[in-house]
PDB file of N, CA and C in Angstrom:
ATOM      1  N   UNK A   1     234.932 136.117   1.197  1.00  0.00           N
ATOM      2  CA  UNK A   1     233.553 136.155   1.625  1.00  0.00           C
ATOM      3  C   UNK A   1     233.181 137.587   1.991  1.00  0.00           C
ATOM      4  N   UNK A   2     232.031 137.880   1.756  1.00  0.00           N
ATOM      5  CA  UNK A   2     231.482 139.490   1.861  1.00  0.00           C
ATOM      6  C   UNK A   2     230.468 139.246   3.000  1.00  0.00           C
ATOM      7  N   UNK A   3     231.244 140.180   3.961  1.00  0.00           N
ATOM      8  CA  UNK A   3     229.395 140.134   4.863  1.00  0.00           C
ATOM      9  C   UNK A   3     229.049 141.361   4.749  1.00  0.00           C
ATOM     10  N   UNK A   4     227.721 141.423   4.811  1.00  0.00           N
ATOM     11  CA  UNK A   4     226.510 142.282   4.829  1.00  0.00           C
ATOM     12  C   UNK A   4     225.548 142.215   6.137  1.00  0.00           C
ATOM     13  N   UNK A   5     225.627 143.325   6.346  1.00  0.00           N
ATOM     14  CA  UNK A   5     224.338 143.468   7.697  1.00  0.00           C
ATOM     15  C   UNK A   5     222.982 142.616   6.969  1.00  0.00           C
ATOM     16  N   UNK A   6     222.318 141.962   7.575  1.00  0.00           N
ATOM     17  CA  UNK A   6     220.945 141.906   6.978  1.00  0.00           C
ATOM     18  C   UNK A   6     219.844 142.443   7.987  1.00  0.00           C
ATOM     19  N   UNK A   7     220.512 143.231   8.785  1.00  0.00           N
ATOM     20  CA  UNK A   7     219.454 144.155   9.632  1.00  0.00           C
ATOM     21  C   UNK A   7     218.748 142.948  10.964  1.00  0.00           C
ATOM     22  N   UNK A   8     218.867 142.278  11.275  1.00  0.00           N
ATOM     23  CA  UNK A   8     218.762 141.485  12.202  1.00  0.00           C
ATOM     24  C   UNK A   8     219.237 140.818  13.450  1.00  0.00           C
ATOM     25  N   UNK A   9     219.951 142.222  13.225  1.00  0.00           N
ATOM     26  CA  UNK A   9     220.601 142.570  14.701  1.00  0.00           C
ATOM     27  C   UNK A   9     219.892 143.421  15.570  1.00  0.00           C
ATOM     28  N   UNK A  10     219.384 144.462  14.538  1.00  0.00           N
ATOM     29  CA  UNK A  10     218.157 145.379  15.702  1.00  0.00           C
ATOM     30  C   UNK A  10     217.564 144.508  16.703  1.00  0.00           C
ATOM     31  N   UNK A  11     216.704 143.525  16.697  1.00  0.00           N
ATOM     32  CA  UNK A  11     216.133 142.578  17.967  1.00  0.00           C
ATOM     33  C   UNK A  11     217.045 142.244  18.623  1.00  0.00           C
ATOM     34  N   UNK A  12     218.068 141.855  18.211  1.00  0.00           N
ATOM     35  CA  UNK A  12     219.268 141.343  19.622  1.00  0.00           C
ATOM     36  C   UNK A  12     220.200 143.073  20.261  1.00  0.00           C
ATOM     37  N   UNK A  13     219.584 144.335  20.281  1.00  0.00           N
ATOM     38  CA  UNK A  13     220.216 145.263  20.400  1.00  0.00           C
ATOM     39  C   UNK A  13     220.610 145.022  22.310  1.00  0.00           C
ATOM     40  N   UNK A  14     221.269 145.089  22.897  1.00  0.00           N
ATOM     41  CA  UNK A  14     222.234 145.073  24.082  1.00  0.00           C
ATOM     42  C   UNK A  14     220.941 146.436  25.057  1.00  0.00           C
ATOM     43  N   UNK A  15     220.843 146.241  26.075  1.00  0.00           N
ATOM     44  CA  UNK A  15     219.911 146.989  27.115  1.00  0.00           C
ATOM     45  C   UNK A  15     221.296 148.544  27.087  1.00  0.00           C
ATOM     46  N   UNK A  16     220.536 149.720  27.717  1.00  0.00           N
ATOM     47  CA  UNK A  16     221.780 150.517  28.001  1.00  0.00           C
ATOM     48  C   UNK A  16     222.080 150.193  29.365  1.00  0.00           C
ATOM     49  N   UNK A  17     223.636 150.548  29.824  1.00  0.00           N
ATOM     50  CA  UNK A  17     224.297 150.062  30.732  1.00  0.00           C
ATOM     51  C   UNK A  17     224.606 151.631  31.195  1.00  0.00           C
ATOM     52  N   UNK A  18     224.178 152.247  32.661  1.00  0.00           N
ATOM     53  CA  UNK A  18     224.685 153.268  32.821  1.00  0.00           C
ATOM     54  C   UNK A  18     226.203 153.679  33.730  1.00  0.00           C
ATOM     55  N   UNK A  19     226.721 154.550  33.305  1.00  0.00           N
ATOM     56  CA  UNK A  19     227.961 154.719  33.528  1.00  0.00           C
ATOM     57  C   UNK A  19     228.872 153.533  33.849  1.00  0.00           C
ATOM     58  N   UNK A  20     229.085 152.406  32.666  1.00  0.00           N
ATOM     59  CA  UNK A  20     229.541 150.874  32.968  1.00  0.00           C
ATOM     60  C   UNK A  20     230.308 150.376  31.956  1.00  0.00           C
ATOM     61  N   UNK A  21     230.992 149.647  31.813  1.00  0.00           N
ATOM     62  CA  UNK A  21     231.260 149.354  30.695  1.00  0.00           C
ATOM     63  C   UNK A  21     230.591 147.818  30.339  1.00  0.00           C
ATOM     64  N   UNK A  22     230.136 148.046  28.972  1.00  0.00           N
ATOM     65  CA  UNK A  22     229.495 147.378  28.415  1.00  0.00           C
ATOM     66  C   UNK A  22     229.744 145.923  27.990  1.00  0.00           C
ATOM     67  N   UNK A  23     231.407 146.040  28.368  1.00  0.00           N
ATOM     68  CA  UNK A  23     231.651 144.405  27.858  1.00  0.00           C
ATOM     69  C   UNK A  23     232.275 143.533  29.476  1.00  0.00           C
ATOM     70  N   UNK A  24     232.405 144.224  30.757  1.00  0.00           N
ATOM     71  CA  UNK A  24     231.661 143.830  32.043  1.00  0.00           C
ATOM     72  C   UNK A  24     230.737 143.865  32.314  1.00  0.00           C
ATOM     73  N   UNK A  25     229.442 144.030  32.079  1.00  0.00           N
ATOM     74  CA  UNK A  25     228.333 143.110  31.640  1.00  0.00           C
ATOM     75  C   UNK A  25     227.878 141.852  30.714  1.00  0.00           C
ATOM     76  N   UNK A  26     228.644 141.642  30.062  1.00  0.00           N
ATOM     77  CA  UNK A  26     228.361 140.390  28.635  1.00  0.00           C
ATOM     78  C   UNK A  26     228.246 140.980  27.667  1.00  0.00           C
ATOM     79  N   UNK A  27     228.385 141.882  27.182  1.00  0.00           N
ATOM     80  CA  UNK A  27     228.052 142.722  25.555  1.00  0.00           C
ATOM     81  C   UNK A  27     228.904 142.250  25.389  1.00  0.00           C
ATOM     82  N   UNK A  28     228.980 141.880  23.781  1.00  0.00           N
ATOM     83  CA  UNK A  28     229.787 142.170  22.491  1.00  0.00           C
ATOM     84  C   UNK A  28     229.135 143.573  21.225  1.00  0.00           C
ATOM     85  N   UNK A  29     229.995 143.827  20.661  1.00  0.00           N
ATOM     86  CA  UNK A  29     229.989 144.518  19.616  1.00  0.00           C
ATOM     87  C   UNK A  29     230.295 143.906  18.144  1.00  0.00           C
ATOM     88  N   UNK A  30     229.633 144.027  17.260  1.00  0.00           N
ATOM     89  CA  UNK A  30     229.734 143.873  15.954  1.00  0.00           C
ATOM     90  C   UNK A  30     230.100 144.892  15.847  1.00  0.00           C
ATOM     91  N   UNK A  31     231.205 145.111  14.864  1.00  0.00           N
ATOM     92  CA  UNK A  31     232.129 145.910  14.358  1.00  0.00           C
ATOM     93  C   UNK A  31     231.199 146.482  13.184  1.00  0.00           C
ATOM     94  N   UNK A  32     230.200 145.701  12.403  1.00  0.00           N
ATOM     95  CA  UNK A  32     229.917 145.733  11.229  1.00  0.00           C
ATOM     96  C   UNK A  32     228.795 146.442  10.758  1.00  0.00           C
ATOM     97  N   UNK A  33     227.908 145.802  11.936  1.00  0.00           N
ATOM     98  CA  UNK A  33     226.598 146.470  11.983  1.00  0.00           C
ATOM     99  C   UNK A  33     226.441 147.678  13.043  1.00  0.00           C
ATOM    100  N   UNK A  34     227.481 147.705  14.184  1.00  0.00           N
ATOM    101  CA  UNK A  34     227.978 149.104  14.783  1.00  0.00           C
ATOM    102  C   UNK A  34     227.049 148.748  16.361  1.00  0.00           C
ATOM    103  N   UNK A  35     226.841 147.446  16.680  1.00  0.00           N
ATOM    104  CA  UNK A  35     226.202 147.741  18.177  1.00  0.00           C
ATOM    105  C   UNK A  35     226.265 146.719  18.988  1.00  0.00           C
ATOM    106  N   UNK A  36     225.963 146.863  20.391  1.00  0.00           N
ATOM    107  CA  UNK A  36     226.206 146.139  21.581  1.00  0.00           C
ATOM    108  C   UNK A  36     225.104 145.093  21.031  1.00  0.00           C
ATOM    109  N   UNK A  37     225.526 143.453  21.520  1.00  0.00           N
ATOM    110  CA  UNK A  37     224.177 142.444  21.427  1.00  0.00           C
ATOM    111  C   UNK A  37     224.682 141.738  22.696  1.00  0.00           C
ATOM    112  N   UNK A  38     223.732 140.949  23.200  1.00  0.00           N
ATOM    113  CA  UNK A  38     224.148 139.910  24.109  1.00  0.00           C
ATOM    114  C   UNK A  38     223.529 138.405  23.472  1.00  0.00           C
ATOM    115  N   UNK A  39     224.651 138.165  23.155  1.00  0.00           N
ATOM    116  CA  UNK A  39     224.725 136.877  22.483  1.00  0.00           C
ATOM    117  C   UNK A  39     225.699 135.730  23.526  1.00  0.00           C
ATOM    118  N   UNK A  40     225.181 134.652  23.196  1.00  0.00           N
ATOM    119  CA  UNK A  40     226.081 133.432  24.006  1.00  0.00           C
ATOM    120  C   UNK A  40     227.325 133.483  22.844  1.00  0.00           C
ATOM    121  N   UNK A  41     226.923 133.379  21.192  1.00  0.00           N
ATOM    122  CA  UNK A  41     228.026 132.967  20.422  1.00  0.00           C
ATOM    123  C   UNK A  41     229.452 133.683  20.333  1.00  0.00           C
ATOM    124  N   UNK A  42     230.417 133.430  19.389  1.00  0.00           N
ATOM    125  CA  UNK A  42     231.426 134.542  19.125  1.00  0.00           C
ATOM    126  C   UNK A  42     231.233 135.018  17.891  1.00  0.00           C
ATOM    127  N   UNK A  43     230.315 135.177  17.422  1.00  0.00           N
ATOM    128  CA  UNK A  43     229.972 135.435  15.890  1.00  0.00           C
ATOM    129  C   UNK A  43     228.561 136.222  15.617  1.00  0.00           C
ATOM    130  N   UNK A  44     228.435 136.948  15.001  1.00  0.00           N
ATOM    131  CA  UNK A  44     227.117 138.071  14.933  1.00  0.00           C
ATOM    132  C   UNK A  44     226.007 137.088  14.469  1.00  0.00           C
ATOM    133  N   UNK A  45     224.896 136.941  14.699  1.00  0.00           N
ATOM    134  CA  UNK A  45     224.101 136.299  14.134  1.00  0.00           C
ATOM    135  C   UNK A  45     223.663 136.931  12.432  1.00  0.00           C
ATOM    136  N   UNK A  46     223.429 138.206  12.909  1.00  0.00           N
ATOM    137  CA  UNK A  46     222.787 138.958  11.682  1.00  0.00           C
ATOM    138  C   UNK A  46     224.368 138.478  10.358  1.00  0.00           C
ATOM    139  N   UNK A  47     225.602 139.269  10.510  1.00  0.00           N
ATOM    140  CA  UNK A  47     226.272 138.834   9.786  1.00  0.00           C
ATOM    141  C   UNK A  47     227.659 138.041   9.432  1.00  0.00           C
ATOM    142  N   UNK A  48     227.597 137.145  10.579  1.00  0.00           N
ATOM    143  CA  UNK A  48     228.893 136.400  10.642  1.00  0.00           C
ATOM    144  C   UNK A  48     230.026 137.069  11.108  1.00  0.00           C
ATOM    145  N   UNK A  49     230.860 137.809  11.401  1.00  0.00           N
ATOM    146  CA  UNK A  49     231.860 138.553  11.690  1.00  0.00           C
ATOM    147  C   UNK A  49     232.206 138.445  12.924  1.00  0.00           C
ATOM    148  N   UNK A  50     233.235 137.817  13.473  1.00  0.00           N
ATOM    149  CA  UNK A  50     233.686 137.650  14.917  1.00  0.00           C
ATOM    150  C   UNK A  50     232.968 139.315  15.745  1.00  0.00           C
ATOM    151  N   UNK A  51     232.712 138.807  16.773  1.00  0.00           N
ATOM    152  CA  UNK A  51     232.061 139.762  17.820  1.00  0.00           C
ATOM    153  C   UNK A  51     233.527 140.494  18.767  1.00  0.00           C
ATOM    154  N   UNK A  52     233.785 141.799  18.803  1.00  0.00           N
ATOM    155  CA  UNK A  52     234.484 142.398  19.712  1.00  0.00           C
ATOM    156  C   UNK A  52     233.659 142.163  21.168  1.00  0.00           C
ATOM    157  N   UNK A  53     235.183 141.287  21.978  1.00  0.00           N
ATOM    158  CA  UNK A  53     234.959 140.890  23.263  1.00  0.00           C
ATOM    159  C   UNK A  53     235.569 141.632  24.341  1.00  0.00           C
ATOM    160  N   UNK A  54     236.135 142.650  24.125  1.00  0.00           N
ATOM    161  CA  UNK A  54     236.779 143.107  24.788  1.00  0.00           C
ATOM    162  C   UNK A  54     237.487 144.688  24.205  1.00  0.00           C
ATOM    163  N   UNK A  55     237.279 146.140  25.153  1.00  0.00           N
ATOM    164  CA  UNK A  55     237.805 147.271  24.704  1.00  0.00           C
ATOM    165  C   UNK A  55     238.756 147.744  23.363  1.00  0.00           C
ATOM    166  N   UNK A  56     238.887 148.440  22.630  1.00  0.00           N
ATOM    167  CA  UNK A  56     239.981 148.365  22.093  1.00  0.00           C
ATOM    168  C   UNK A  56     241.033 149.527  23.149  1.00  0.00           C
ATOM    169  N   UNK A  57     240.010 150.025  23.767  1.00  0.00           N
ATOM    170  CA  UNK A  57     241.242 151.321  24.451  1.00  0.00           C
ATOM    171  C   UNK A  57     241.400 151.127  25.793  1.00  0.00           C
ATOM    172  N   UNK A  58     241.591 149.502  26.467  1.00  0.00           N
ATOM    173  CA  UNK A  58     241.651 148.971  27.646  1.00  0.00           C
ATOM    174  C   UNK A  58     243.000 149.776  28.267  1.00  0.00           C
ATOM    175  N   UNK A  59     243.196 149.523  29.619  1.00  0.00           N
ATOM    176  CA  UNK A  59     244.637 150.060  29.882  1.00  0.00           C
ATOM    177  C   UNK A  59     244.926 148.963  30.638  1.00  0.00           C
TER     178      UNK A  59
END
């Protein structure tokens, strides 16, 4: 299966969070389309692709 952005993630774009991290607030990241959303699901709306829930450079 191929996903593709279909650009319909811009409306769900994530508020900025200052000096915070973004996924102790509720953000996820799409890997795909490249940005913070706040979504209830585990899956991008715009293109299907599991949502990063958590840092990759946690310690």
């Amino acid at each position: 299966m191929v996903y593709i952005c279909k650009g319909v993630c811009d409306s769900l774009k994530g508020e900025k969070i200052p000096n915070g991290s973004k996924y102790g607030y509720g953000q996820k990241r799409c890997t795909l389309c490249g940005i913070f959303m706040t979504v209830s699901g585990f899956r991008c709306p715009c293109c299907s692709v599991l949502l990063r829930t958590k840092s990759r450079g946690r310690k």
